[in-house]
N, C-alpha and C. Protein backbone atom coordinates (compact mmCIF):
# COMPACT_ATOMS: atom_id res chain seq x y z
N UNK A 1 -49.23 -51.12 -90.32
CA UNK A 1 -48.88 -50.37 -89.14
C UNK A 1 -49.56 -49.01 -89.23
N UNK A 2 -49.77 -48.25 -88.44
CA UNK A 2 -50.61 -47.07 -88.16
C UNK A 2 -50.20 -46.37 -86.89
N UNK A 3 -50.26 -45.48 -87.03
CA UNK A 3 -49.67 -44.36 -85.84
C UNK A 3 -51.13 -42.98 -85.94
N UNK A 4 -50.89 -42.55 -84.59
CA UNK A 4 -51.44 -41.27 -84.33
C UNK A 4 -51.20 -39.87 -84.00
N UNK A 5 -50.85 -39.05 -84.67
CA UNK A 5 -50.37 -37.68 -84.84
C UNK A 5 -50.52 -36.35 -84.12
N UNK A 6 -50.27 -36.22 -83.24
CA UNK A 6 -50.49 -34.89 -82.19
C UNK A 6 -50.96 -33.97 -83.09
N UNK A 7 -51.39 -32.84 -82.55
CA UNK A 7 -52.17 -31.56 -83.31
C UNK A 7 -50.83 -30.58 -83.64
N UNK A 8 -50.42 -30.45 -84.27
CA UNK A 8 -49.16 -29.13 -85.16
C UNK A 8 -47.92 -30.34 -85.92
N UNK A 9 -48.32 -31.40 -86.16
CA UNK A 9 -47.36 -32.08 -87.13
C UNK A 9 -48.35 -32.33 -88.13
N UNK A 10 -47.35 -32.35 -88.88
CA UNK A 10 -48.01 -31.97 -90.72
C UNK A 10 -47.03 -33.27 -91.29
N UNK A 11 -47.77 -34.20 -91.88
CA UNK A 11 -47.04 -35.32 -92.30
C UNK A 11 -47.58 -35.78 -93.74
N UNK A 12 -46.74 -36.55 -94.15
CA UNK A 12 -46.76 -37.54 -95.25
C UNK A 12 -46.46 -38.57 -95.16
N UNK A 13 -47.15 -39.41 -96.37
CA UNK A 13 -46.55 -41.18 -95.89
C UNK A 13 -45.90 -40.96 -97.24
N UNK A 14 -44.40 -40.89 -97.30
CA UNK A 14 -43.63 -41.39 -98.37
C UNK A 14 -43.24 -42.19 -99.82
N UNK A 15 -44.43 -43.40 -98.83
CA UNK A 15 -44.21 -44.92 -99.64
C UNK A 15 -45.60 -44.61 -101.09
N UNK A 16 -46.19 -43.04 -100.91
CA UNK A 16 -47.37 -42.95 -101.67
C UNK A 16 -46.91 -43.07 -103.09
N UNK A 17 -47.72 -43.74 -104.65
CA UNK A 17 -47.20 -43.66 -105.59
C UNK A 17 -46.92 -42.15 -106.16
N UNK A 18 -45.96 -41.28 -106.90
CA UNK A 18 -46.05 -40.25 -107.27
C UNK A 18 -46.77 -39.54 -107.27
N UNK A 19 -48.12 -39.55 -108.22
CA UNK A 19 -48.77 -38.60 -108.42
C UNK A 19 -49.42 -38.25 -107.00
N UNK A 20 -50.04 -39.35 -105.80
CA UNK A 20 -50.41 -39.22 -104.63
C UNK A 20 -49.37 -38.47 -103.77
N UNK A 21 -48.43 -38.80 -103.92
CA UNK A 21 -46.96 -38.20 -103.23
C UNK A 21 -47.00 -36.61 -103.46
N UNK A 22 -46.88 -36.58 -104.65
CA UNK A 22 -46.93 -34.75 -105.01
C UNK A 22 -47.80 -34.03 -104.64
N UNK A 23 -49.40 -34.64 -104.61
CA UNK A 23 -50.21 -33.96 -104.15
C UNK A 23 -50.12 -33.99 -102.56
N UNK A 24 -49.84 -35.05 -101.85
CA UNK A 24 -49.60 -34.70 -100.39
C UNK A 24 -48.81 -34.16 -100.34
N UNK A 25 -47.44 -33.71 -100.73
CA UNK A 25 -46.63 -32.78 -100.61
C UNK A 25 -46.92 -31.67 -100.65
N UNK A 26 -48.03 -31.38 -101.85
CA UNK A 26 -48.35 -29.88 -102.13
C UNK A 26 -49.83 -29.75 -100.85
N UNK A 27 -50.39 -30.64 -99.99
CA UNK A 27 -51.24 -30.47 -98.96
C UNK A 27 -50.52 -30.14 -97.95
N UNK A 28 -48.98 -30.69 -97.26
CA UNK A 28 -48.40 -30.50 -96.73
C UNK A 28 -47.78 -29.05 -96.34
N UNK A 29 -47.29 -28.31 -97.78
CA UNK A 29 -46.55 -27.27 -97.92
C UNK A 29 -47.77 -25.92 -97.71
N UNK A 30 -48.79 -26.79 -98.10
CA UNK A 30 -50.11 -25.53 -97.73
C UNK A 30 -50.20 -25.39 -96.35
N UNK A 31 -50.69 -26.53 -95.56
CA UNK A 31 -50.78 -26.81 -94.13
C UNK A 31 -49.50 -25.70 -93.17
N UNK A 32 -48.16 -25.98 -93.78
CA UNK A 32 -47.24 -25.29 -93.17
C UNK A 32 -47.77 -24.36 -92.94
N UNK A 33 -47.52 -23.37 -94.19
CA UNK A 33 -47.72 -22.20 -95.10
C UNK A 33 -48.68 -21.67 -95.08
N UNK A 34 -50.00 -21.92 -94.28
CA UNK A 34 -51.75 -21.56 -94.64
C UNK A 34 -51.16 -19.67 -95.28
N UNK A 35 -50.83 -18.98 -95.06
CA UNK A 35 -51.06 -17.53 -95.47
C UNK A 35 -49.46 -17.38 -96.57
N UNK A 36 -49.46 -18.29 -96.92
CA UNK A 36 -48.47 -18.32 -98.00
C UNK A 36 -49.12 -18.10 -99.32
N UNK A 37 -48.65 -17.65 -100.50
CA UNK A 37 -49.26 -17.89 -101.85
C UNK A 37 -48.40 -19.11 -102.79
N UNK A 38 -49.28 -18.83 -104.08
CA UNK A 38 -48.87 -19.84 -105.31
C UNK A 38 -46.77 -19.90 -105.35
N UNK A 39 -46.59 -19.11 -105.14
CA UNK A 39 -45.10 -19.13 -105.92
C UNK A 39 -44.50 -19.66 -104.56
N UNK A 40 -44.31 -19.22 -103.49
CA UNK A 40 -44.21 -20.07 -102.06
C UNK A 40 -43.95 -20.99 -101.92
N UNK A 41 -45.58 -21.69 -101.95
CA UNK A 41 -45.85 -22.98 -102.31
C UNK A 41 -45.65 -23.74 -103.14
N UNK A 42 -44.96 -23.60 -104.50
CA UNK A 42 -44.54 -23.96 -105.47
C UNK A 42 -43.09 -24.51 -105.36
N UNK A 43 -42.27 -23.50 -105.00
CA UNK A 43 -41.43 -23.78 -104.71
C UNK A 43 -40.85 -24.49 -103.48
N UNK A 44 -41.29 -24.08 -102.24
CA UNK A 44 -41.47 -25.43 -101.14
C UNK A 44 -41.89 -27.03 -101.50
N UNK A 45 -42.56 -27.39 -102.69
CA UNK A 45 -43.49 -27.98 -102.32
C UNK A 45 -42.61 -29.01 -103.11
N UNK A 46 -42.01 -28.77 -104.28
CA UNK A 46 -40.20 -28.75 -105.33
C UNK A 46 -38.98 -29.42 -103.98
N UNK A 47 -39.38 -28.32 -103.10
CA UNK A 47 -37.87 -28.95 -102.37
C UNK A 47 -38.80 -30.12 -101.31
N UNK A 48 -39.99 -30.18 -100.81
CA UNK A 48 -40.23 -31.42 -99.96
C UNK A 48 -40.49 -32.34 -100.72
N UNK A 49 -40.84 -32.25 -102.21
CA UNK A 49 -41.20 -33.65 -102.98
C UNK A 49 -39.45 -34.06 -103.81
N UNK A 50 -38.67 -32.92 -103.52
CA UNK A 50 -37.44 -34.01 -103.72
C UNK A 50 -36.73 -34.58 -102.52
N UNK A 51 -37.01 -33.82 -101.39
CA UNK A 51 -36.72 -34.25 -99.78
C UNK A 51 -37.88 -35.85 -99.73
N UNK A 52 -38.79 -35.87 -100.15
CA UNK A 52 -39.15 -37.01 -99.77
C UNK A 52 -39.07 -38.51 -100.85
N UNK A 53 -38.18 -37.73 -101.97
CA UNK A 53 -38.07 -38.63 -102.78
C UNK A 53 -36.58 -39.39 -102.54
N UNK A 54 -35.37 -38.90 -101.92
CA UNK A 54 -34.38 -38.90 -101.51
C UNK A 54 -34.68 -39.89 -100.23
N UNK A 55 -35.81 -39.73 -99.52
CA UNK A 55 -36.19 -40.06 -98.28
C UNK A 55 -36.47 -41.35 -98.29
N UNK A 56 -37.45 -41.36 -99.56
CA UNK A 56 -37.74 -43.16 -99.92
C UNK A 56 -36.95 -44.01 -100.14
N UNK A 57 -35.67 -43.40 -101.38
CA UNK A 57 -34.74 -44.13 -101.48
C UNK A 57 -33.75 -44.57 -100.47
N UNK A 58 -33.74 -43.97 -99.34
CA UNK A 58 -33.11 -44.19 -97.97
C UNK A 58 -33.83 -45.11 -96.77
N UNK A 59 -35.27 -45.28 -97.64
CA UNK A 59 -36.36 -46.16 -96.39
C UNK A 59 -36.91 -45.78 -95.77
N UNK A 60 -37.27 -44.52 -95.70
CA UNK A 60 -37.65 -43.55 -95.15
C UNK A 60 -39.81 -43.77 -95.62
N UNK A 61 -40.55 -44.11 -94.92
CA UNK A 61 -41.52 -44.46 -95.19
C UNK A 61 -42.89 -43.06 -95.01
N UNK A 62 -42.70 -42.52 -94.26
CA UNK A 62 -43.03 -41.46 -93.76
C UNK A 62 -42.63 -40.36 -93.21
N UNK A 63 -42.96 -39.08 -93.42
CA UNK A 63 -41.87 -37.89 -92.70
C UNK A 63 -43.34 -36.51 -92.35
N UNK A 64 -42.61 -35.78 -91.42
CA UNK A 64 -43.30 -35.07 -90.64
C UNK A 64 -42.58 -33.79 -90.56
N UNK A 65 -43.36 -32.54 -89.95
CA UNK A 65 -42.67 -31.64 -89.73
C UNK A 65 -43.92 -31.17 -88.69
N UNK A 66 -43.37 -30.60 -87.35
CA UNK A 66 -44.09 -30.21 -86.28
C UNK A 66 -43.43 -28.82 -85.79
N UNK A 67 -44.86 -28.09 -85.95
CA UNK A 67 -44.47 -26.58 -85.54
C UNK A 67 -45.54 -26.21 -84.44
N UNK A 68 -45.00 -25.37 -83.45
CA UNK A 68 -45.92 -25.24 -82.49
C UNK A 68 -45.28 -24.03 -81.80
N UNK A 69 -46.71 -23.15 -81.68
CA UNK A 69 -46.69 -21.83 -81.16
C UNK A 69 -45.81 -21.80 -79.33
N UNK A 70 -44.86 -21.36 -79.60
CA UNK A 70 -44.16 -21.19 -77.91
C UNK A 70 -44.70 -20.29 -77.25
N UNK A 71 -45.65 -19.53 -78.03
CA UNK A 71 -46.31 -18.17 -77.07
C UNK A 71 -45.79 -17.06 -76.41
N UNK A 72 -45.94 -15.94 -76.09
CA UNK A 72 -45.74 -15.02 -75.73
C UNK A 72 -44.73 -14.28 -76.50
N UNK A 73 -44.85 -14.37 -77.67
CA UNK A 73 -44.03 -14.00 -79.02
C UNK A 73 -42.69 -14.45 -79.11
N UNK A 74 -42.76 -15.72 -78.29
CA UNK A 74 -41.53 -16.26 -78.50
C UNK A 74 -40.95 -16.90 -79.60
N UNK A 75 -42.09 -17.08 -80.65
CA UNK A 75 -41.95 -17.73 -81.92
C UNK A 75 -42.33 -19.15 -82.15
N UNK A 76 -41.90 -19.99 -82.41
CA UNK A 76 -42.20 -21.23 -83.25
C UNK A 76 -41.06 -22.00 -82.52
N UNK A 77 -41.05 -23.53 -82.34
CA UNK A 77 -41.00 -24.65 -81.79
C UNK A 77 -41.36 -25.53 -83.03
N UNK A 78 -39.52 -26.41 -83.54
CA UNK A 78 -40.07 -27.02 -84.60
C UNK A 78 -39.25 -28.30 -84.48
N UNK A 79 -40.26 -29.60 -84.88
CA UNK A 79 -39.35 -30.69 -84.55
C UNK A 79 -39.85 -31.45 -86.15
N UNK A 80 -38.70 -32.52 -86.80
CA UNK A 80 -39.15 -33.77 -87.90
C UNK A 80 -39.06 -34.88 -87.04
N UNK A 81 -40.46 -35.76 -87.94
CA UNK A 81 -40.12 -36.73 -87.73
C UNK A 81 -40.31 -37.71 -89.10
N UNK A 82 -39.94 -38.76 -88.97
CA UNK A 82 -39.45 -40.15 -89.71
C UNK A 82 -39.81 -41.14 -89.49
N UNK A 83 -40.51 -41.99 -90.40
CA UNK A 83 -40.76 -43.16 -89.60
C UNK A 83 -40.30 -44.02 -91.00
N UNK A 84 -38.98 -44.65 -90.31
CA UNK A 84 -38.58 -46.50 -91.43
C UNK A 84 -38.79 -47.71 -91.16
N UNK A 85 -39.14 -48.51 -91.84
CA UNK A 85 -39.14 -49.97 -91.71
C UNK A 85 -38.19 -50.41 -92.31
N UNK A 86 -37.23 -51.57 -91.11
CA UNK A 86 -36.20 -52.09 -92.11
C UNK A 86 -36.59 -53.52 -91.97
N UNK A 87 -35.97 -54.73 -92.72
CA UNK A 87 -36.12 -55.96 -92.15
C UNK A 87 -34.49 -56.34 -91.48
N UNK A 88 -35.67 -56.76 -90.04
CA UNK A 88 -34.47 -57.40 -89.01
C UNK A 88 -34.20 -58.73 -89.43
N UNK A 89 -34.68 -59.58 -89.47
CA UNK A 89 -34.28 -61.18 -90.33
C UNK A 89 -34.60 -61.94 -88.87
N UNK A 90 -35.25 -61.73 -87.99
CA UNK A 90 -35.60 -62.32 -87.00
C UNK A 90 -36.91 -61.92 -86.33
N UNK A 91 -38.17 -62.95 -86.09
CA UNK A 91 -39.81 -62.62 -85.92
C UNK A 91 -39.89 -62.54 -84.81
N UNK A 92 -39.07 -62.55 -83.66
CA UNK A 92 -39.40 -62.36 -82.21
C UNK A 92 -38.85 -61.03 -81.79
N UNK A 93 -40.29 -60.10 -81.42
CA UNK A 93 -39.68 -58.75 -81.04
C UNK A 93 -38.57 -59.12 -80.31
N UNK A 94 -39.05 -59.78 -78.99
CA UNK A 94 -38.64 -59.43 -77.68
C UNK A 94 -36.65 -59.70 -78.29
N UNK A 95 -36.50 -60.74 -78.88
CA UNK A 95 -35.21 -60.84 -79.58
C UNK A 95 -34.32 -59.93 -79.97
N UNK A 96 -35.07 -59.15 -80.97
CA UNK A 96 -34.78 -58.11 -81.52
C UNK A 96 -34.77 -56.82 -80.59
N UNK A 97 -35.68 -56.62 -79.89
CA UNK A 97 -35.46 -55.18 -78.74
C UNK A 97 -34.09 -55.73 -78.41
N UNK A 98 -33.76 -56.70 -77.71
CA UNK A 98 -32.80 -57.30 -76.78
C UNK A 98 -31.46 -56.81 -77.53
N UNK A 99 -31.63 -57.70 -78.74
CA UNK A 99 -30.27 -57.26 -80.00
C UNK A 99 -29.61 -55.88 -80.00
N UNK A 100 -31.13 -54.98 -79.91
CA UNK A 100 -30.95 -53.17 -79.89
C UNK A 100 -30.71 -52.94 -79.11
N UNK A 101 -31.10 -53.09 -77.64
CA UNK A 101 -30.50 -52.37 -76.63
C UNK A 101 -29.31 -52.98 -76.35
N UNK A 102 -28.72 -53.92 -76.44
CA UNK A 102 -27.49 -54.82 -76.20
C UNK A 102 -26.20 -53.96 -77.12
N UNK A 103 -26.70 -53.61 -78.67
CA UNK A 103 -25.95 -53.02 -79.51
C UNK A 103 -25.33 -51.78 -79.17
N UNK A 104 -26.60 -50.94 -78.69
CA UNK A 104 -26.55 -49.81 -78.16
C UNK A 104 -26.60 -49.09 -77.03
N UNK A 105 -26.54 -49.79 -76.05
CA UNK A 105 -26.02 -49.44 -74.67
C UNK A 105 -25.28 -49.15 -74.31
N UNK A 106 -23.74 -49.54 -74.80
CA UNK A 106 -22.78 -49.07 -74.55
C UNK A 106 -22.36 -47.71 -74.86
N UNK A 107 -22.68 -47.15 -75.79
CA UNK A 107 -22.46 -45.93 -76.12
C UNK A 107 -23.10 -44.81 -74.81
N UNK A 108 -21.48 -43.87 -74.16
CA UNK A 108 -21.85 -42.82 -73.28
C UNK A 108 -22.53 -41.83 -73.56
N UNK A 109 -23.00 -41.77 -74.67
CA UNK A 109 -23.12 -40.73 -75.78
C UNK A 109 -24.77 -40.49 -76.14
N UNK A 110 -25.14 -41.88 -75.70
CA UNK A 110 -26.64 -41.84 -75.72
C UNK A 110 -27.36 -42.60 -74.23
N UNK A 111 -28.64 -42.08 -74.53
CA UNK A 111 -29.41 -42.22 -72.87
C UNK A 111 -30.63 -44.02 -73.61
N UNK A 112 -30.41 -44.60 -73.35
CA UNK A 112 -30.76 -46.52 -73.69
C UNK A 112 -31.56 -46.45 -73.25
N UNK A 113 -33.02 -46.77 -73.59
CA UNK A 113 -34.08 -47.47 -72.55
C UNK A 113 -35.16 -48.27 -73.17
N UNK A 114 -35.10 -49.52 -72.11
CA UNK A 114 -36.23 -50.24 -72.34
C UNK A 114 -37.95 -49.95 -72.26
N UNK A 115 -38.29 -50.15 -73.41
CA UNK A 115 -39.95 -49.77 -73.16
C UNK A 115 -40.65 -50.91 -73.47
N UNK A 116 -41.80 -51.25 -72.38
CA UNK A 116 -43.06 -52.02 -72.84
C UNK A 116 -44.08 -51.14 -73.31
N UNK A 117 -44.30 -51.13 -74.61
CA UNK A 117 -45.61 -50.54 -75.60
C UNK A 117 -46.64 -51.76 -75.52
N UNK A 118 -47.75 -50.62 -75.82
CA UNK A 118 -48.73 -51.36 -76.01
C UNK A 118 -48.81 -52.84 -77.54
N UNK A 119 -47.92 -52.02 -78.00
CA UNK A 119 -47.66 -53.33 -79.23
C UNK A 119 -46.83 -54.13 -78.72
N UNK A 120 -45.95 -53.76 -77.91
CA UNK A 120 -45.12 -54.56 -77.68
C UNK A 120 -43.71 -54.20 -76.98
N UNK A 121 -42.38 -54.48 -77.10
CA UNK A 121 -41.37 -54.57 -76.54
C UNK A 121 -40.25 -53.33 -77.31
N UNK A 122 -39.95 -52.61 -77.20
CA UNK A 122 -39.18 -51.43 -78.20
C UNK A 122 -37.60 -50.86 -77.43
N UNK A 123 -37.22 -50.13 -77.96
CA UNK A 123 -36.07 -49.43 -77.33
C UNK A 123 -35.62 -47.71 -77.91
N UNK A 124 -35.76 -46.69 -76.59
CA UNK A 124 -35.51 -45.53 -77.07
C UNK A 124 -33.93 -45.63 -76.64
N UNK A 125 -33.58 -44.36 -77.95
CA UNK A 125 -32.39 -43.86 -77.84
C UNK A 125 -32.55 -42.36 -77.46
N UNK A 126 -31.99 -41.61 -76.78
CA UNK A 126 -32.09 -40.23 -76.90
C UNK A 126 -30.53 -39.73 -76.65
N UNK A 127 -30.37 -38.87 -77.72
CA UNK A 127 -28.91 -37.81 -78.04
C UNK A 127 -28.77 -36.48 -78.56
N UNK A 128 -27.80 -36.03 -77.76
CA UNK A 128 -27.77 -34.22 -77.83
C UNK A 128 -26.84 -34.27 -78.64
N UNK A 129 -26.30 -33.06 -79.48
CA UNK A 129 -25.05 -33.09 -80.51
C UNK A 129 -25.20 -31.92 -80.78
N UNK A 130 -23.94 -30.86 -80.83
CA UNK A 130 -24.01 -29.46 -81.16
C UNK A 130 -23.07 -29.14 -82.65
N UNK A 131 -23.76 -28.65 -83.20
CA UNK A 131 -22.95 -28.03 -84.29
C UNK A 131 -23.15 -26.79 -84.53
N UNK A 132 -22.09 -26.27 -84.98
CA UNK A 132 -21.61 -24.73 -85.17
C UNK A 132 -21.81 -24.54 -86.42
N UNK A 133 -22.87 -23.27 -86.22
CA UNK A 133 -23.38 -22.79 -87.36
C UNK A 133 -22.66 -21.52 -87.77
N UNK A 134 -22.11 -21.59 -89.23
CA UNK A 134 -21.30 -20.38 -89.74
C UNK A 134 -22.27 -19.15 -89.74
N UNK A 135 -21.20 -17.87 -89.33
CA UNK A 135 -21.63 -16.96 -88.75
C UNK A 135 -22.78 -15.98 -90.54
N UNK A 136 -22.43 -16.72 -91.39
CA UNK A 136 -23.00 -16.01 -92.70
C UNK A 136 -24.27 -16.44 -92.05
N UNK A 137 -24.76 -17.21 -91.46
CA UNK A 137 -25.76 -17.85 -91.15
C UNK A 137 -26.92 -17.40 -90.18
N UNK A 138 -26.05 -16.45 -89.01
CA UNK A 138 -26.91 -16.29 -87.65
C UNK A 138 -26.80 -14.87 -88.01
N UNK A 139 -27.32 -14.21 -87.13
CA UNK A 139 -28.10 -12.70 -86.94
C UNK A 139 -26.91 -12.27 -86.20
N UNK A 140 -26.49 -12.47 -85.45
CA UNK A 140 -25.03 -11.95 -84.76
C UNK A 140 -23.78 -12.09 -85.74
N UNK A 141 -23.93 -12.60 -86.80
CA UNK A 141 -22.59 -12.28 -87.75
C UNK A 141 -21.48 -13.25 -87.38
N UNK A 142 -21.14 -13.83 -86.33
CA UNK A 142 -20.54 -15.01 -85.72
C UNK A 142 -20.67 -16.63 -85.15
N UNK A 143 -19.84 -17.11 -85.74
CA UNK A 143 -19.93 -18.65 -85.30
C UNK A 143 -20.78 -18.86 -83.80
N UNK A 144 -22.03 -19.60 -84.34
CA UNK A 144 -22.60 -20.30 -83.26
C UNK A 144 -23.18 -21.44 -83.44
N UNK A 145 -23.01 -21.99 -81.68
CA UNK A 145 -23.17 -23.27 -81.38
C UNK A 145 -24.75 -23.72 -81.04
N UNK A 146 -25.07 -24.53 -82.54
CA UNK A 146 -26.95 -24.93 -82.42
C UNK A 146 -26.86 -26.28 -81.10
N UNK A 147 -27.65 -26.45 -80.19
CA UNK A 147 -27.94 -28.06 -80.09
C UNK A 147 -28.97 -28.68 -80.32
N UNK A 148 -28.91 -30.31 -81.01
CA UNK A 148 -29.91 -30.40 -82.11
C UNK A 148 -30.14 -31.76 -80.64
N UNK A 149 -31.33 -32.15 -80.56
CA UNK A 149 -31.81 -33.14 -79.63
C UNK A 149 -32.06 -34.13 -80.41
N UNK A 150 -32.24 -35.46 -80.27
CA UNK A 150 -32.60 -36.87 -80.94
C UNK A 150 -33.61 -37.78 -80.15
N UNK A 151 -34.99 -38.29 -80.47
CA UNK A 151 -35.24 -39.14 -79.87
C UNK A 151 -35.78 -40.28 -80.93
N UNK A 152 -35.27 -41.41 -80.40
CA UNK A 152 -35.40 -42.68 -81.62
C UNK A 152 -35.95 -43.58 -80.80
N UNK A 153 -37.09 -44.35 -81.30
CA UNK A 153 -37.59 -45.42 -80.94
C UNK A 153 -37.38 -46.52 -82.03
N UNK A 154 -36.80 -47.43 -81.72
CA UNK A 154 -37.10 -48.80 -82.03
C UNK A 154 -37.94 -49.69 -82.09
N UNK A 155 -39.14 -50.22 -82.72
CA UNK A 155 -39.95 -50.97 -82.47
C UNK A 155 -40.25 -52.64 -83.49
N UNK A 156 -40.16 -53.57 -82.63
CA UNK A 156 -39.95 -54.34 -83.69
C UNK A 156 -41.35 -54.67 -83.97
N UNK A 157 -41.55 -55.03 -85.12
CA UNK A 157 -42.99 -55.56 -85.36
C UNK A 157 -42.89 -56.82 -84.71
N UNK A 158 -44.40 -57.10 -84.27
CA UNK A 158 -45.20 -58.16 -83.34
C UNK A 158 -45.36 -59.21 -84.55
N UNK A 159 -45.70 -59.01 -86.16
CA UNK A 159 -46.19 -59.68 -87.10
C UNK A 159 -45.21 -60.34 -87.91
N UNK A 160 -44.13 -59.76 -87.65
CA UNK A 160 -43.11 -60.40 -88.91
C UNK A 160 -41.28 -59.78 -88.49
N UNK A 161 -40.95 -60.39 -89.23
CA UNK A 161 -39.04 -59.78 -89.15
C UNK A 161 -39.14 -58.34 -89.93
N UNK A 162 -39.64 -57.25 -89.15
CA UNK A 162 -39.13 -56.04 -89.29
C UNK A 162 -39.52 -54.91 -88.35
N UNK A 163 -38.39 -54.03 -88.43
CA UNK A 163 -38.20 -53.05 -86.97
C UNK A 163 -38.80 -51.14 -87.83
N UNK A 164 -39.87 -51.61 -87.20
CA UNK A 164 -39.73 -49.59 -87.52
C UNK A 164 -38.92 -48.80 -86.48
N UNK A 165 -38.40 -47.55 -87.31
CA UNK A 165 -37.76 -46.47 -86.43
C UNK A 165 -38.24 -45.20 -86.74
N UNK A 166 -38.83 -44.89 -85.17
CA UNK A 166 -39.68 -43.89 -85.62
C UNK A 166 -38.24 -42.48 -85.06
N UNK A 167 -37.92 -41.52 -85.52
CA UNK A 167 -37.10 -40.68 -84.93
C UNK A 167 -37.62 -39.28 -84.98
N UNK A 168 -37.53 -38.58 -83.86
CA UNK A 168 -37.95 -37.34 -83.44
C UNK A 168 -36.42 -36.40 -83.49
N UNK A 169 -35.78 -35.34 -83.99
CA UNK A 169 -35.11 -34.30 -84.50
C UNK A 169 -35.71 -32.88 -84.12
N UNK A 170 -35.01 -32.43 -83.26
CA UNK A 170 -35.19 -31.20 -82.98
C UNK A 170 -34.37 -29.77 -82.45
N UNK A 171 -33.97 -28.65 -82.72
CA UNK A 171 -33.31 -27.82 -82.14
C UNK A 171 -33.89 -26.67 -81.17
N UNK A 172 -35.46 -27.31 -81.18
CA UNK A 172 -36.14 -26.66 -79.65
C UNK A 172 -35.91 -27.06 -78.88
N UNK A 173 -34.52 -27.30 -78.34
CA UNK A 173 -34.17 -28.37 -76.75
C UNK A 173 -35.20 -27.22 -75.94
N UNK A 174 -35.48 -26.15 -75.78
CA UNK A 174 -36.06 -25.50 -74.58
C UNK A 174 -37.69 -26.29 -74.50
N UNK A 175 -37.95 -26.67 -75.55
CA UNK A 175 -38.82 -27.06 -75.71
C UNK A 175 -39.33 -28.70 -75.55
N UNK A 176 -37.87 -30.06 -75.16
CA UNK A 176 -38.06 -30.91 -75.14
C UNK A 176 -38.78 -31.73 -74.49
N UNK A 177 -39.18 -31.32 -73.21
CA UNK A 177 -40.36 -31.89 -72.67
C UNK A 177 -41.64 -32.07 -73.27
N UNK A 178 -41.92 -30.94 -73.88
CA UNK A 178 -43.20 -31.36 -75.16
C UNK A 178 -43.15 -32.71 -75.65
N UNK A 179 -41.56 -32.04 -76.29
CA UNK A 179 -41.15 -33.20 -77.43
C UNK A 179 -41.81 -34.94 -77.01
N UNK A 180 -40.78 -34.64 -75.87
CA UNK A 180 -40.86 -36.05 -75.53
C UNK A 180 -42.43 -36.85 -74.85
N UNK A 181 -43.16 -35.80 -74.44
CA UNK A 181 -44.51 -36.31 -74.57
C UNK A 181 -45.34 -36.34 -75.79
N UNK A 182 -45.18 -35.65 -77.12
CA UNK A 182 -45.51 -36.15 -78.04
C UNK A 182 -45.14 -37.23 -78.76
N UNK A 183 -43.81 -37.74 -78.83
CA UNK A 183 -42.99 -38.79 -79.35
C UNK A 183 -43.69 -40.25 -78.77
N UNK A 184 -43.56 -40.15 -77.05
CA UNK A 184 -44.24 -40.85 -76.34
C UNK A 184 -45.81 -41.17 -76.94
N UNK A 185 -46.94 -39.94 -77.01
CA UNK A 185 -48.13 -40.46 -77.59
C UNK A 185 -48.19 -40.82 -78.65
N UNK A 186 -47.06 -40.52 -79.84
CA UNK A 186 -46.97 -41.55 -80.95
C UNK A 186 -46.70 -42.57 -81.06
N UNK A 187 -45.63 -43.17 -80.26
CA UNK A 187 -44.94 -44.75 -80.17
C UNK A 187 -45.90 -45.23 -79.20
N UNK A 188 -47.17 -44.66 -78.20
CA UNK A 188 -48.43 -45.44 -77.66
C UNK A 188 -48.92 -45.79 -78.53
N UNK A 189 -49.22 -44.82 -79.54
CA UNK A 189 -50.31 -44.85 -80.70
C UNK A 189 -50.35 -46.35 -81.45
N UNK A 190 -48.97 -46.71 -81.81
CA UNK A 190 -48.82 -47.02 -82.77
C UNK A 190 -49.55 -48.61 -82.52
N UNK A 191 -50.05 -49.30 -83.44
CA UNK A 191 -50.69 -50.73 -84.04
C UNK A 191 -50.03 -51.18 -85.39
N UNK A 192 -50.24 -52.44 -85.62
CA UNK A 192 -49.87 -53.52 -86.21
C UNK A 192 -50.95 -54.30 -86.58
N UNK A 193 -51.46 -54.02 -87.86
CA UNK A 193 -53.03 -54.95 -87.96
C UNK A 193 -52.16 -56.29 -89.03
């Protein structure tokens, strides 16, 4: 499987053996960081190669981090993403989309939709969820309320019994329209050789 990466996400493929792993981690933490130094980077590079080692053991195949200039000194616009393969135990997408959106439709809580991709047959989820961030935390000294956005695609593979999930995470809701046209040109992107 293979995907294609918009311009300001900085990624890794997870599933790399160690020593490859560390060094994309430490390409990664540079990429962030370009005007960062050695000790910085050292230490970032410590917490994403145990973030992505935690990540594997969870199935977690690939992970991302996307930062993008909001302009007019508004700062930075930052979303992760994830991409897992699990095995569904059944070789017919169209089956499997069906299974997912059937599972998950009911929930008021999330926005369900059917997609025809170019690979094939998939299902997005998209969900808002706010949590309150302790006030040791924010610049105003008081409890405030973050909202963190979700967009999840489902895709079953065309080749065999298993579903990647690619998921997009973000607390730039001002910013979600981006989002969701980048998410979109990734789950186009994506192939199955």
């Amino acid at each position: 499987m293979s995907i294609s990466l918009p311009e300001g996400m900085h990624a890794i493929e997870v599933s790399l053996d160690e020593t490859e792993r560390t060094e994309a981690v430490r390409k990664l933490v540079q990429d962030i960081y370009p005007r960062g130094e050695e000790p910085l980077w050292e230490a970032m590079s410590g917490l994403y190669g145990a973030t992505a080692q935690e990540m594997l053991a969870g199935g977690v195949s690939f992970f991302g981090i996307g930062l993008y200039d909001i302009g007019d000194g508004g700062g930075v616009a930052h979303c992760s993403l994830t991409v897992a393969v699990f095995e569904s135990g059944e070789a017919d997408p169209d089956t499997v989309a069906q299974g997912i959106f059937a599972v998950l439709s009911p929930d008021p809580m999330r926005d369900v939709t059917w997609l025809d991709l170019p690979c094939g047959p998939a299902v997005s989820v998209i969900a808002f969820r706010k949590l309150v961030v302790d006030g040791l935390y924010t610049k105003s000294g008081n409890d405030e309320e973050l909202v963190m956005g979700q967009i999840q695609v489902h895709i079953p593979f065309p080749t065999g019994p298993f579903t990647a999930v690619i998921t997009l995470d973000t607390a730039s809701v001002e910013q979600w329209e981006e989002f969701t046209h980048a998410i979109a040109g990734i789950v186009g992107s994506l192939e199955f050789t």
